[in-house]
Protein backbone atom coordinates (compact mmCIF):
# COMPACT_ATOMS: atom_id res chain seq x y z
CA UNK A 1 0.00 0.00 0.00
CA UNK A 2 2.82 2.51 0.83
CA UNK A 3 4.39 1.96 -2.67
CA UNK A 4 1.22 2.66 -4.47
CA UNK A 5 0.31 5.71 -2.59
CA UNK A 6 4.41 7.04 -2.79
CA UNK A 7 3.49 6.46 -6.62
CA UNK A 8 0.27 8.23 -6.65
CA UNK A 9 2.50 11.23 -4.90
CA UNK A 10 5.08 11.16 -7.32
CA UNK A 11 2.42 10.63 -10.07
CA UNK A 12 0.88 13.84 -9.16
CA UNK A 13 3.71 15.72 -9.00
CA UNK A 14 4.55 15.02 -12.35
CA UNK A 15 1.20 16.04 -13.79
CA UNK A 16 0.26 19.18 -11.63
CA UNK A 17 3.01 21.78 -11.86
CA UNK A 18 3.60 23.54 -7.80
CA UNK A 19 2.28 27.18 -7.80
CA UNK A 20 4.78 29.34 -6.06
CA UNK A 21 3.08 31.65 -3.62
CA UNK A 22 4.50 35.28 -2.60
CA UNK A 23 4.96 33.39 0.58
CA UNK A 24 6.69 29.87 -0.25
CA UNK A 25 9.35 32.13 -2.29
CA UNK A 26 9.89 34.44 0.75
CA UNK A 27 10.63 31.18 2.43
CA UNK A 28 12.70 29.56 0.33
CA UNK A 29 14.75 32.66 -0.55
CA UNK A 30 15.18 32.80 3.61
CA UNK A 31 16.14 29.18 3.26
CA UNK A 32 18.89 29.61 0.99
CA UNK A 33 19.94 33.13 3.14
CA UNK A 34 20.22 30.65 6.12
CA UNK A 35 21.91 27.62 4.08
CA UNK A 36 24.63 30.38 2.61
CA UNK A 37 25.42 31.08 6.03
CA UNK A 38 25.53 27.42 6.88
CA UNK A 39 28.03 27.29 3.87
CA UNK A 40 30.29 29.90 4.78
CA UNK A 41 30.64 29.21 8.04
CA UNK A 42 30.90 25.61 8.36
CA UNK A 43 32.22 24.39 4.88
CA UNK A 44 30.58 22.74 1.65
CA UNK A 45 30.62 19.13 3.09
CA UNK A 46 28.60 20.05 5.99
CA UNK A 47 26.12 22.42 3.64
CA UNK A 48 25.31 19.56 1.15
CA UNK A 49 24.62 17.08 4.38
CA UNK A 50 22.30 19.84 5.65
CA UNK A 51 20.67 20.43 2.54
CA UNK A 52 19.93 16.72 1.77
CA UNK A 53 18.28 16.34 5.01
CA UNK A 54 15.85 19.47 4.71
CA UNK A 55 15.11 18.20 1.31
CA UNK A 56 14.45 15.13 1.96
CA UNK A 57 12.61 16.05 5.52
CA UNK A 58 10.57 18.45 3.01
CA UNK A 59 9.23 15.45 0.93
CA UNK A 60 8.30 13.28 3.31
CA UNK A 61 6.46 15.78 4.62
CA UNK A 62 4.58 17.19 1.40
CA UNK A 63 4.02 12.85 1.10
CA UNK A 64 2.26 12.75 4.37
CA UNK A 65 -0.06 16.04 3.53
CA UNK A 66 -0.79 14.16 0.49
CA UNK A 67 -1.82 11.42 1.87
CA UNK A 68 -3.67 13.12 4.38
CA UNK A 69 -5.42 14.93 1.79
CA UNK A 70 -6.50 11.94 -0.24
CA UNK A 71 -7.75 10.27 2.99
CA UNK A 72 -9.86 13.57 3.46
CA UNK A 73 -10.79 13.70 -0.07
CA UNK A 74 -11.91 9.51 -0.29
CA UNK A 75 -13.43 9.92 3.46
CA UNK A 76 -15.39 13.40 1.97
CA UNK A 77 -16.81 11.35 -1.10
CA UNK A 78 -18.10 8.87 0.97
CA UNK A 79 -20.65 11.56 3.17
């Protein structure tokens, strides 16, 4: 079951492009502000390491929301 619904994620990111609010640029500009600093101050080693795990901490959670959104959407069709 997790495999099909990691596929229906990843199918649905392919076929709706993201819309990038005012606000989810303002934060990802502050991200990469923050992740410069990381980079400057502790080297590029530790900056890639840091980025991979925000990344990947980033999809897992946008997986979860979508999965929490289909349950809301399959559990809404149902009423």
């Amino acid at each position: 079951m997790e495999s099909l619904l990691t596929d229906l994620f990843s199918m649905a990111q392919e076929h709706s492009p993201s819309t990038h609010s005012a606000q989810r640029q303002a934060c990802a500009a502050l991200r990469e502000r923050h992740l410069s600093a990381v980079r400057a101050g502790m080297g590029e080693e530790f900056y890639e390491k840091l980025r991979d795990a925000a990344d990947e901490c980033a999809y897992l959670d946008a997986e979860e929301a979508f999965l929490w959104g289909l349950r809301l959407g399959l559990a809404l069709n149902r009423l």
